[in-house]
PDB file of N, CA and C in Angstrom:
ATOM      1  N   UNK A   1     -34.992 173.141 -46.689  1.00  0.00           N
ATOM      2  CA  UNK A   1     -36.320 173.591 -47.041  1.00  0.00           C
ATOM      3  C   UNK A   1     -36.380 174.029 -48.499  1.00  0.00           C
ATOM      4  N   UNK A   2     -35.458 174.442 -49.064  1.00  0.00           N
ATOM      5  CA  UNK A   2     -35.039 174.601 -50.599  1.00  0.00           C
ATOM      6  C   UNK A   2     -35.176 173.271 -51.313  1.00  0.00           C
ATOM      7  N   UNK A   3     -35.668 172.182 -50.975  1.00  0.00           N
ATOM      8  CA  UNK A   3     -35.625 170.940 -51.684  1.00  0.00           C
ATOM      9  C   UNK A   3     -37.147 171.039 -52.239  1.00  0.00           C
ATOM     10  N   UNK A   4     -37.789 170.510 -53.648  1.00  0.00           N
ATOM     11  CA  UNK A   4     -39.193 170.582 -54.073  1.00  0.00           C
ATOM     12  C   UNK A   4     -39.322 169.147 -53.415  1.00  0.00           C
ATOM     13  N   UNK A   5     -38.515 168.333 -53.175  1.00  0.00           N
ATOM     14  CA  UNK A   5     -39.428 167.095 -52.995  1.00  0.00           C
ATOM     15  C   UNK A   5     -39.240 167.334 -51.110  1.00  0.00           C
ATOM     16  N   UNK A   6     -38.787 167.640 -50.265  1.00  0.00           N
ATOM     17  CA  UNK A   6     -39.131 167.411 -48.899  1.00  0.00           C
ATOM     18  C   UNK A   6     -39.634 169.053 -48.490  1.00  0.00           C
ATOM     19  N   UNK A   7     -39.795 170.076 -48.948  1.00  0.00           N
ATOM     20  CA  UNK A   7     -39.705 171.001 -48.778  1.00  0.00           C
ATOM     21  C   UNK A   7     -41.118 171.339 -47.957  1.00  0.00           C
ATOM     22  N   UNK A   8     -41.629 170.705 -47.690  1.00  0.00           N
ATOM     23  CA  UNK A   8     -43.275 170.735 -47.052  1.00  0.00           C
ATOM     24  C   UNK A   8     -43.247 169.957 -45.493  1.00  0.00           C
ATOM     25  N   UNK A   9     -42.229 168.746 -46.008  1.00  0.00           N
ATOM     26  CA  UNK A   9     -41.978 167.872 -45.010  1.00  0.00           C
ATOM     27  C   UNK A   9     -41.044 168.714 -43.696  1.00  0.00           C
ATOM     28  N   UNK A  10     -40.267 169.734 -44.220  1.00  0.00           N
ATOM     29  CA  UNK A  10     -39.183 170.171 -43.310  1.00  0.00           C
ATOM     30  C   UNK A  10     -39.873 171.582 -42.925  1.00  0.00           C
ATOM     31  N   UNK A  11     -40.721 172.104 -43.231  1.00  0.00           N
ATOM     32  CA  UNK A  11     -41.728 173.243 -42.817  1.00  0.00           C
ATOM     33  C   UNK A  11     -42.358 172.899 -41.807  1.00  0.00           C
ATOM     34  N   UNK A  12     -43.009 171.325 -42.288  1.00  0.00           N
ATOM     35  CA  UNK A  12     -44.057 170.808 -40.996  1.00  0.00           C
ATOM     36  C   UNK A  12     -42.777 170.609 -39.604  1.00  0.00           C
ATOM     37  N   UNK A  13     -41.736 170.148 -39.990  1.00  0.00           N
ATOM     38  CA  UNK A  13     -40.689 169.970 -39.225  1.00  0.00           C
ATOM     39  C   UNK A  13     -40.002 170.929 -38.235  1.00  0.00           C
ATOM     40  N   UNK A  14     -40.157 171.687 -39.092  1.00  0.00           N
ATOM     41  CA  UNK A  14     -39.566 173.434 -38.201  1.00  0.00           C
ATOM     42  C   UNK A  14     -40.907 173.893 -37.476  1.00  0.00           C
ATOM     43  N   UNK A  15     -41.935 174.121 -37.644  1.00  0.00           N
ATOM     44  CA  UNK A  15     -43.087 174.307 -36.938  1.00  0.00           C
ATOM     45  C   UNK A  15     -42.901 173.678 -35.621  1.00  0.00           C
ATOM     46  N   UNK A  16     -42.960 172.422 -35.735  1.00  0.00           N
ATOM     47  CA  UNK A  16     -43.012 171.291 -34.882  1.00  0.00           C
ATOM     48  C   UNK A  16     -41.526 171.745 -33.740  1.00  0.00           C
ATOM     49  N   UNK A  17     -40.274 171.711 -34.252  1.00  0.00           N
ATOM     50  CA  UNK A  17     -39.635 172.326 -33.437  1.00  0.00           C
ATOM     51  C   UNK A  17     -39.525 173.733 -32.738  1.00  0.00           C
ATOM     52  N   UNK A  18     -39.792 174.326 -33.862  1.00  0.00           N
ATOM     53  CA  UNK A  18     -40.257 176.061 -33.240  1.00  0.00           C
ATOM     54  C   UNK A  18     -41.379 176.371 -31.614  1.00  0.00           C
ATOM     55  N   UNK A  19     -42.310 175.373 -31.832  1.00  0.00           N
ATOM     56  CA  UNK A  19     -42.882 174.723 -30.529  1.00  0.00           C
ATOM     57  C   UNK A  19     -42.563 174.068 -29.438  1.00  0.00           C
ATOM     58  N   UNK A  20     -40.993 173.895 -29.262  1.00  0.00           N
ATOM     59  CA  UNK A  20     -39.979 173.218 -28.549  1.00  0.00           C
ATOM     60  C   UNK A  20     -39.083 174.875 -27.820  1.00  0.00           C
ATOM     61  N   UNK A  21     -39.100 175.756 -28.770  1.00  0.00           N
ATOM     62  CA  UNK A  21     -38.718 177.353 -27.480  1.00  0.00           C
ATOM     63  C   UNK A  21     -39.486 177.676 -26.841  1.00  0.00           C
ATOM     64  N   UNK A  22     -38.612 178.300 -25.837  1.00  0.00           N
ATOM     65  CA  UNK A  22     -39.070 178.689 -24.244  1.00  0.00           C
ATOM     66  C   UNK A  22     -40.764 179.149 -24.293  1.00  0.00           C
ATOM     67  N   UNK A  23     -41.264 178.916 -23.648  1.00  0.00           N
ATOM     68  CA  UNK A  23     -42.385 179.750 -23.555  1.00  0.00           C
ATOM     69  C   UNK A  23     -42.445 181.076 -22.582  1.00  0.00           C
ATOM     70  N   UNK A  24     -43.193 182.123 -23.721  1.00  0.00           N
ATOM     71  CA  UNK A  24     -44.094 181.806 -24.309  1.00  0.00           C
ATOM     72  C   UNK A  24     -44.161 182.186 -25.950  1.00  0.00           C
ATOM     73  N   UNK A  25     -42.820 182.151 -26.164  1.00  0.00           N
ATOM     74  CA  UNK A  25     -42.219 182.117 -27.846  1.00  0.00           C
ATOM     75  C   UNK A  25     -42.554 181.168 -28.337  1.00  0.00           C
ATOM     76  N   UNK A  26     -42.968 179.994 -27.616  1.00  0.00           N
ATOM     77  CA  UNK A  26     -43.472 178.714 -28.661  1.00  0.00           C
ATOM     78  C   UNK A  26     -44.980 178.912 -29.525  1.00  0.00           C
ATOM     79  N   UNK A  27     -45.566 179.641 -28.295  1.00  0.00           N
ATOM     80  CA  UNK A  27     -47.165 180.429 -29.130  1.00  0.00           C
ATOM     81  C   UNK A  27     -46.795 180.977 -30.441  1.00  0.00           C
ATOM     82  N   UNK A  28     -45.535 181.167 -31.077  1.00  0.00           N
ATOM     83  CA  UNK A  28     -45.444 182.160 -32.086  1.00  0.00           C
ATOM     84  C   UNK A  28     -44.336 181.107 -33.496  1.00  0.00           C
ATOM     85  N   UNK A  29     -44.964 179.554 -33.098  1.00  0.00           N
ATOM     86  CA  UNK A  29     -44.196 178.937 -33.670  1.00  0.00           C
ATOM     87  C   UNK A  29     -44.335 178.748 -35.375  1.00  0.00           C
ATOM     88  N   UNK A  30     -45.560 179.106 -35.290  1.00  0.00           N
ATOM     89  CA  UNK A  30     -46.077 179.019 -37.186  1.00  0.00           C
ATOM     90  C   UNK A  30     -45.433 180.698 -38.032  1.00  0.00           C
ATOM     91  N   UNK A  31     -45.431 181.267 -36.929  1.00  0.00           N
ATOM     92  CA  UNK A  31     -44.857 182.810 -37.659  1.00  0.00           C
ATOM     93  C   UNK A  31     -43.344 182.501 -37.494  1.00  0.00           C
ATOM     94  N   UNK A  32     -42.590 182.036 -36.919  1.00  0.00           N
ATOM     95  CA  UNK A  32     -41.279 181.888 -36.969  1.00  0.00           C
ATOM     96  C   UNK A  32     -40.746 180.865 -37.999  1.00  0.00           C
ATOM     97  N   UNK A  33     -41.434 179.870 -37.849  1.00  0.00           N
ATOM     98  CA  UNK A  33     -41.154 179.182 -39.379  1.00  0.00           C
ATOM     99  C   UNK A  33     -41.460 179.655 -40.273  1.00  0.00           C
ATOM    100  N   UNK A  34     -41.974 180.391 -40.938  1.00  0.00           N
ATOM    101  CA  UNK A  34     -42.290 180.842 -41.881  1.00  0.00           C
ATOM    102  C   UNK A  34     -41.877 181.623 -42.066  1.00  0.00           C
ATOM    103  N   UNK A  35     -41.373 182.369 -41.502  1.00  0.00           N
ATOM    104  CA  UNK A  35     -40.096 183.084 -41.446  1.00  0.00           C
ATOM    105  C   UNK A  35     -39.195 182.804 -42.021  1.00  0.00           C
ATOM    106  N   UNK A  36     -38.553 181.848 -41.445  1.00  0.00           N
ATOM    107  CA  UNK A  36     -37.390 181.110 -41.568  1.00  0.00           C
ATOM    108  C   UNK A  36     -37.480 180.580 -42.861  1.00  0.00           C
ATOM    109  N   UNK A  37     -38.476 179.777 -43.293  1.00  0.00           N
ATOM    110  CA  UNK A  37     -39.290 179.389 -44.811  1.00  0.00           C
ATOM    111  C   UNK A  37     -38.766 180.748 -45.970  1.00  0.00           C
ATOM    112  N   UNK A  38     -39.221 181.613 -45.573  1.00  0.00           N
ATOM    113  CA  UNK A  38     -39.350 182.868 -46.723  1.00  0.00           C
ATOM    114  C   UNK A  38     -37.713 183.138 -46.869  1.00  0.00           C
ATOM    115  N   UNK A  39     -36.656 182.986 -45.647  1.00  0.00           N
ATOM    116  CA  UNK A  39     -35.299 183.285 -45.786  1.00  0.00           C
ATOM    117  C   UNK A  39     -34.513 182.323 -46.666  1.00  0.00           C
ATOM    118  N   UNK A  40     -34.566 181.253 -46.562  1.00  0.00           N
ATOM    119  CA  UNK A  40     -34.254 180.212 -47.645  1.00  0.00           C
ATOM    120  C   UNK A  40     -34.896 179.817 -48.836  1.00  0.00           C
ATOM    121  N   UNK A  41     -35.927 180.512 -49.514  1.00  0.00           N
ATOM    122  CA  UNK A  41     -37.455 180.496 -50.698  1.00  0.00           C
ATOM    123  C   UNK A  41     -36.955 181.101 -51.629  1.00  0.00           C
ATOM    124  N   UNK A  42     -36.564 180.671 -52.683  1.00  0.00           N
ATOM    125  CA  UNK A  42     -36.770 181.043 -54.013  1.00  0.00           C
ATOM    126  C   UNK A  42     -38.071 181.781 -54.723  1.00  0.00           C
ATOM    127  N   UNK A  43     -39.068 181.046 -53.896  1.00  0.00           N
ATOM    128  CA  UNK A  43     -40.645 180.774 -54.566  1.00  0.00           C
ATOM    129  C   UNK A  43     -41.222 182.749 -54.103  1.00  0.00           C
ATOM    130  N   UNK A  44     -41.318 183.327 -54.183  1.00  0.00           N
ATOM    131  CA  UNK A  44     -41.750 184.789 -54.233  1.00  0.00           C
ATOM    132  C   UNK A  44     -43.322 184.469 -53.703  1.00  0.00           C
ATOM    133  N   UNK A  45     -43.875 184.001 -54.866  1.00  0.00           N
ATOM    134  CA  UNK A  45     -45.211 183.419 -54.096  1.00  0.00           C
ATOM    135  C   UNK A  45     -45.726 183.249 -53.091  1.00  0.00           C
ATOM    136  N   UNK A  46     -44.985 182.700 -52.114  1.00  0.00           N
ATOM    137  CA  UNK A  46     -45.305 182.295 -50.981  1.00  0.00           C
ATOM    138  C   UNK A  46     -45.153 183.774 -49.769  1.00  0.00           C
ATOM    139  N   UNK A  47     -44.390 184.316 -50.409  1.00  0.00           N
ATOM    140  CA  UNK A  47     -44.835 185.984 -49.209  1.00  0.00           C
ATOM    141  C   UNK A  47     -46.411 186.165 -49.816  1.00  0.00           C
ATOM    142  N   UNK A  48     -46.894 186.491 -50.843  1.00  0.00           N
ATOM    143  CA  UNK A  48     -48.429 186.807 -50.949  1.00  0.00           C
ATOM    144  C   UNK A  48     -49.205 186.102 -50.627  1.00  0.00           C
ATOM    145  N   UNK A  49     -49.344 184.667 -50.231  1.00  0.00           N
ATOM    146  CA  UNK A  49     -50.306 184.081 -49.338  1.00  0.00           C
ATOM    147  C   UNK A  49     -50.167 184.350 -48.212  1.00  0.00           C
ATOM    148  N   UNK A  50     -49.123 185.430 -47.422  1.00  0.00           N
ATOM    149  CA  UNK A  50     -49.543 186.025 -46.110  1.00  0.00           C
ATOM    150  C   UNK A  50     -49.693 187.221 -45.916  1.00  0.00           C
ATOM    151  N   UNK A  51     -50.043 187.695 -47.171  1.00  0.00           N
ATOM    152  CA  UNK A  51     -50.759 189.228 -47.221  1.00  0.00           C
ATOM    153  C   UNK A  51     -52.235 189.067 -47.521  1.00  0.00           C
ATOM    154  N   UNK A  52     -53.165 189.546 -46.517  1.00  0.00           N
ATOM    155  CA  UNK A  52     -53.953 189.287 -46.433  1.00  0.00           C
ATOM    156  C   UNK A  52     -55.060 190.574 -47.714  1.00  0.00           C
ATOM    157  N   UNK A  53     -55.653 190.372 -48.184  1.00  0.00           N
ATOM    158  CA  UNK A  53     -57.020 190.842 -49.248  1.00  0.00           C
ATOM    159  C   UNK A  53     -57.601 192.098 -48.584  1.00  0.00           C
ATOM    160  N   UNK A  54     -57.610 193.347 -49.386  1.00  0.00           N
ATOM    161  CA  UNK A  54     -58.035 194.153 -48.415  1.00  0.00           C
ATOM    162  C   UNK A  54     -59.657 194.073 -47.877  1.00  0.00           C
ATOM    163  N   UNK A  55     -60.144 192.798 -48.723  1.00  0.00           N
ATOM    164  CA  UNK A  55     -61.686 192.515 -48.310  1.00  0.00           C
ATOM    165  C   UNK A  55     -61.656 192.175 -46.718  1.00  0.00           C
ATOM    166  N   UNK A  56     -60.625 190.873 -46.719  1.00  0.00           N
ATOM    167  CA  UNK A  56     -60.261 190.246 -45.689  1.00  0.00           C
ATOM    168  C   UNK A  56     -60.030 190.891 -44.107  1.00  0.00           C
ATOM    169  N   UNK A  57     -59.526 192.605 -44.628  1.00  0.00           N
ATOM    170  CA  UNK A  57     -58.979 193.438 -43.933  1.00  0.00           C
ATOM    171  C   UNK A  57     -60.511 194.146 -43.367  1.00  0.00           C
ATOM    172  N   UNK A  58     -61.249 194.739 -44.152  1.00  0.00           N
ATOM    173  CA  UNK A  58     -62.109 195.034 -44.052  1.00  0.00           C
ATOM    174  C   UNK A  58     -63.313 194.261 -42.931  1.00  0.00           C
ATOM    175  N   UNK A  59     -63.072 193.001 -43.322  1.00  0.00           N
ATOM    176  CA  UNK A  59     -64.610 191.710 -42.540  1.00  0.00           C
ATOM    177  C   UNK A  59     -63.628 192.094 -41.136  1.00  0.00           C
ATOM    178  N   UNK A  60     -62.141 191.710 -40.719  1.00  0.00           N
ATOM    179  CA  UNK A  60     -62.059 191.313 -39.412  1.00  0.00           C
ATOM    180  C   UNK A  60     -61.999 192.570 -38.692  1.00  0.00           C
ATOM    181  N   UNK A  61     -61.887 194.421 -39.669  1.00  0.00           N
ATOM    182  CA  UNK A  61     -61.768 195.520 -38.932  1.00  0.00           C
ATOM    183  C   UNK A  61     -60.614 195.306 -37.960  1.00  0.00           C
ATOM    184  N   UNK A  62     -59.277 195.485 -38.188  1.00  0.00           N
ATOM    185  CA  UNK A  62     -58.216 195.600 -37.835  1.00  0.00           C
ATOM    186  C   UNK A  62     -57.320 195.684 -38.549  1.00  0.00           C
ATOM    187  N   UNK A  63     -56.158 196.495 -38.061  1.00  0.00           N
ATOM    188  CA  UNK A  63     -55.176 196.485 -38.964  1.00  0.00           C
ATOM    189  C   UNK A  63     -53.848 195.340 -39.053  1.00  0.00           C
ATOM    190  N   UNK A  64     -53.882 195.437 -40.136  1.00  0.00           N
ATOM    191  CA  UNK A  64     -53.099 194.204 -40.956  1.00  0.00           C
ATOM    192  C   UNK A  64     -51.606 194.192 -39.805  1.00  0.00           C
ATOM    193  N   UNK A  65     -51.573 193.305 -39.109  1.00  0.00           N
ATOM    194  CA  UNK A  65     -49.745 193.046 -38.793  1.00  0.00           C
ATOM    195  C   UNK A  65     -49.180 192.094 -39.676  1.00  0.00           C
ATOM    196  N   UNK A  66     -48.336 192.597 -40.203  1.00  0.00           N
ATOM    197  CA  UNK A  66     -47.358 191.806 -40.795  1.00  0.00           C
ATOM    198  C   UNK A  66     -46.343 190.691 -39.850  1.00  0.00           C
ATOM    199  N   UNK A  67     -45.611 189.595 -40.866  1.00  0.00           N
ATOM    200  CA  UNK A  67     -45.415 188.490 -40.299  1.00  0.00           C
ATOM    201  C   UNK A  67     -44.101 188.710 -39.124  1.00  0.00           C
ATOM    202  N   UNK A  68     -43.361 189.425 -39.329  1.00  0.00           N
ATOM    203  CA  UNK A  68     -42.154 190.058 -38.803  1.00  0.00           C
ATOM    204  C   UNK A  68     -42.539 190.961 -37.552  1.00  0.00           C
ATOM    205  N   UNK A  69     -43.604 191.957 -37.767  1.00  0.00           N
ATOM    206  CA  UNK A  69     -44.097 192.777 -36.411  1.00  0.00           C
ATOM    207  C   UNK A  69     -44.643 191.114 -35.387  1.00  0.00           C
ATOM    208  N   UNK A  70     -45.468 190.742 -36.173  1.00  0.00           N
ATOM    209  CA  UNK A  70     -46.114 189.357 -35.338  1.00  0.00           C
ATOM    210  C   UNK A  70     -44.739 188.868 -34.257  1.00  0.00           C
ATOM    211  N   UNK A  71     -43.741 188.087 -35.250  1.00  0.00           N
ATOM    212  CA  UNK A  71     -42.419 187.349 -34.362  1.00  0.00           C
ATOM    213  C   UNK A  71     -42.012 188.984 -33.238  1.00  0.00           C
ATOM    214  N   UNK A  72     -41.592 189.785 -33.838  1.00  0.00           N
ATOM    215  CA  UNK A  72     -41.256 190.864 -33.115  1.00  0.00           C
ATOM    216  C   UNK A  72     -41.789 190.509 -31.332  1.00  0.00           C
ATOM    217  N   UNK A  73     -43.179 191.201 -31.694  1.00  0.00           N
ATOM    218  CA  UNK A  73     -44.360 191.064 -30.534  1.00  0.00           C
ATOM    219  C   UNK A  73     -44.256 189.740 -29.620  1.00  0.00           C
ATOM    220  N   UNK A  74     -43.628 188.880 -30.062  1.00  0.00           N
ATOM    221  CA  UNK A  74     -42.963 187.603 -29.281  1.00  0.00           C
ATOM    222  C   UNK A  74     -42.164 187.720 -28.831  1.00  0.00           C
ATOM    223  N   UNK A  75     -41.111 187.818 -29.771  1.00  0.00           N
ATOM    224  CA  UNK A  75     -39.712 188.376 -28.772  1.00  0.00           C
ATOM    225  C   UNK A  75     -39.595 189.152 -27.640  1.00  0.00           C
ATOM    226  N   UNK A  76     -40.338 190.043 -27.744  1.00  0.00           N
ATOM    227  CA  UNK A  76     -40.337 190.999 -26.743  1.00  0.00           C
ATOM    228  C   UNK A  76     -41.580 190.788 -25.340  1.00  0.00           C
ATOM    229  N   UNK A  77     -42.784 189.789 -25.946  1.00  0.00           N
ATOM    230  CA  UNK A  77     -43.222 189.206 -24.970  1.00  0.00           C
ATOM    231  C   UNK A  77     -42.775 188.268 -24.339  1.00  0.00           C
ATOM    232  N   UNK A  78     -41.852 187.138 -24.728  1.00  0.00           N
ATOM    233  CA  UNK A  78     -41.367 186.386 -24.348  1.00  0.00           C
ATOM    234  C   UNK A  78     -39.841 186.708 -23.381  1.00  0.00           C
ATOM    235  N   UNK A  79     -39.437 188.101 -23.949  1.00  0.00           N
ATOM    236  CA  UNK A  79     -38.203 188.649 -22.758  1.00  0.00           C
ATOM    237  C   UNK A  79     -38.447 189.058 -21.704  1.00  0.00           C
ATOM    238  N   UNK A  80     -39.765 189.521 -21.874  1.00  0.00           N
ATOM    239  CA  UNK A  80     -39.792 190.470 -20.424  1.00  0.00           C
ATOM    240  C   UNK A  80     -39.599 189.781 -19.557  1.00  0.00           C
ATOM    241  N   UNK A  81     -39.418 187.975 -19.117  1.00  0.00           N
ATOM    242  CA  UNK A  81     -39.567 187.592 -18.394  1.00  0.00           C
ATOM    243  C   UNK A  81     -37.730 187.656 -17.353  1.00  0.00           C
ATOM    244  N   UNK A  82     -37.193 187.571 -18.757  1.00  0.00           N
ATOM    245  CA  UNK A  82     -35.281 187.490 -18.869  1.00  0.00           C
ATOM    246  C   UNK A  82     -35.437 186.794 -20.474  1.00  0.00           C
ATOM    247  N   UNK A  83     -33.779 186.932 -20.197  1.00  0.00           N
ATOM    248  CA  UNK A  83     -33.245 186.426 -21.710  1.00  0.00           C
ATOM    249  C   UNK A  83     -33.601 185.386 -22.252  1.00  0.00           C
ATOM    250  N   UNK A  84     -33.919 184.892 -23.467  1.00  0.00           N
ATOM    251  CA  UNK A  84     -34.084 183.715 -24.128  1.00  0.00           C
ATOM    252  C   UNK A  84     -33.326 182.695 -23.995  1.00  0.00           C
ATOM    253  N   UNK A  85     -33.205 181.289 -23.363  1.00  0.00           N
ATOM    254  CA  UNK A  85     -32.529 180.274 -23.512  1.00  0.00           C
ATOM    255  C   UNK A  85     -32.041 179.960 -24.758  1.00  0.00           C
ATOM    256  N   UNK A  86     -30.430 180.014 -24.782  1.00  0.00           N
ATOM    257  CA  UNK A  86     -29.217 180.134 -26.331  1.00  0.00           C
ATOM    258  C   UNK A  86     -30.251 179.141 -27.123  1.00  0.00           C
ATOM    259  N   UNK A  87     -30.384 177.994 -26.682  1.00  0.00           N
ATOM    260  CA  UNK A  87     -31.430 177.114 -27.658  1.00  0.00           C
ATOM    261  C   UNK A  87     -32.079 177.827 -28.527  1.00  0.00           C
ATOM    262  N   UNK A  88     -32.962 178.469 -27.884  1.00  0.00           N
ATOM    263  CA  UNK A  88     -34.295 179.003 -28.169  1.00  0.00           C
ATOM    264  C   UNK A  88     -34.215 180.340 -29.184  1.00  0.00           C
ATOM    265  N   UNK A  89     -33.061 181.295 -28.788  1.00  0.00           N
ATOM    266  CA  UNK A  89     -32.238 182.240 -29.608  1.00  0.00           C
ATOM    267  C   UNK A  89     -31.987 181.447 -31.133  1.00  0.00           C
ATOM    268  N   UNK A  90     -30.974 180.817 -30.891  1.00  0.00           N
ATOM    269  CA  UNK A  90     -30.346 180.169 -31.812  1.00  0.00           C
ATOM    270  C   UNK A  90     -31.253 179.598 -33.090  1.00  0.00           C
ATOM    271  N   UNK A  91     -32.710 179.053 -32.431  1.00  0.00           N
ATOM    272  CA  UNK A  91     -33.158 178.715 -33.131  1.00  0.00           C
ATOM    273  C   UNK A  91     -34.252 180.072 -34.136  1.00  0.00           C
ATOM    274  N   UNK A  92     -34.459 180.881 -33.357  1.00  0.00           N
ATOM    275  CA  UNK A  92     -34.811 182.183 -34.456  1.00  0.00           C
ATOM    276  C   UNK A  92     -34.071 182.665 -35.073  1.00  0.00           C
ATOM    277  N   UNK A  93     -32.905 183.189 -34.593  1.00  0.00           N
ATOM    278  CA  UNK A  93     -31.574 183.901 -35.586  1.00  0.00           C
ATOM    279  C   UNK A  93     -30.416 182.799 -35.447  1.00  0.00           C
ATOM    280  N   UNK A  94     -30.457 182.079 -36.592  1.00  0.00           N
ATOM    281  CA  UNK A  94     -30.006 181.186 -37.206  1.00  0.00           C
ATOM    282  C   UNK A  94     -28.318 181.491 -37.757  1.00  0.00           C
ATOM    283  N   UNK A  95     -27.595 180.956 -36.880  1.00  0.00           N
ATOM    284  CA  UNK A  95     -26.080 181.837 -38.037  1.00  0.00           C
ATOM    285  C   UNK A  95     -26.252 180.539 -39.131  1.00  0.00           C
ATOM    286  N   UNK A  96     -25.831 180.885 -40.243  1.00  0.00           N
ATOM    287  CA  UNK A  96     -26.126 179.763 -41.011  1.00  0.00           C
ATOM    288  C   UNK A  96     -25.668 180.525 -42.368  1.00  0.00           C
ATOM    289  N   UNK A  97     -25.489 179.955 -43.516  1.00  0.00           N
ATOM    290  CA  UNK A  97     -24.949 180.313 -44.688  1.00  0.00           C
ATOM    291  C   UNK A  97     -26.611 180.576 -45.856  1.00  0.00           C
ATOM    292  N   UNK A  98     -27.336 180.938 -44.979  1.00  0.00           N
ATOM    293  CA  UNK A  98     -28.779 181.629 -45.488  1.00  0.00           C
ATOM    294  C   UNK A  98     -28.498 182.988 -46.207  1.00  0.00           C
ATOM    295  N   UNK A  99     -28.871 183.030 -47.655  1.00  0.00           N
ATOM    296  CA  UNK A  99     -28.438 184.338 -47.768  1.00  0.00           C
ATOM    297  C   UNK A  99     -29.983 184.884 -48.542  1.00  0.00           C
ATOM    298  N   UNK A 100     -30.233 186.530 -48.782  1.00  0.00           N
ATOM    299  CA  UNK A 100     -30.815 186.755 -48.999  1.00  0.00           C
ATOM    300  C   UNK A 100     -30.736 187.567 -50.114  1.00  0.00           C
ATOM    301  N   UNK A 101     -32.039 187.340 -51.655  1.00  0.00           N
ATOM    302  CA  UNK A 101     -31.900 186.943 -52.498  1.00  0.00           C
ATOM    303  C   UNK A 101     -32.979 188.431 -53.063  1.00  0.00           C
TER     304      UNK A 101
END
């Protein structure tokens, strides 16, 4: 996802698989990629297009969740049922040589 030339292509890609864990963690597949997006990102930028305008905040009258409480609120909706299938784990917490910057 660190590549400028496929780097859009492998976002749409991880989305697309992120929608492949257990349900009902797959509902939470655009916040988990993007996630995952921001852990491998150079680009800084791209965290402030998901902070939302306090105008923005204001029109919908609610308070702002951030992208991390969002996945959180999955995880923990998606356990109550039992544990996450290793797949499905594996694919949110990633062991991987991801480091943070």
């Amino acid at each position: 996802m660190r590549s400028p030339i496929v780097s859009n292509e492998a976002f749409e890609t991880m989305v697309k698989l992120a929608r492949c864990t257990a349900p009902p963690l797959c509902d939470w597949a655009l916040d988990i990629s993007t996630a995952l997006r921001l852990i491998v990102t150079d680009e800084v930028h791209l965290l402030l297009d998901l902070v939302p305008s306090v105008a923005e905040e204001e029109v919908n009258e609610r308070p702002f969740r951030g992208l991390f409480e969002r996945i959180l609120e999955g995880l923990s909706v998606s356990c109550k049922s039992g544990a996450l299938p290793v797949d499905s784990f594996s694919f949110v917490f990633p062991v991987s040589n991801y480091t943070l910057k």
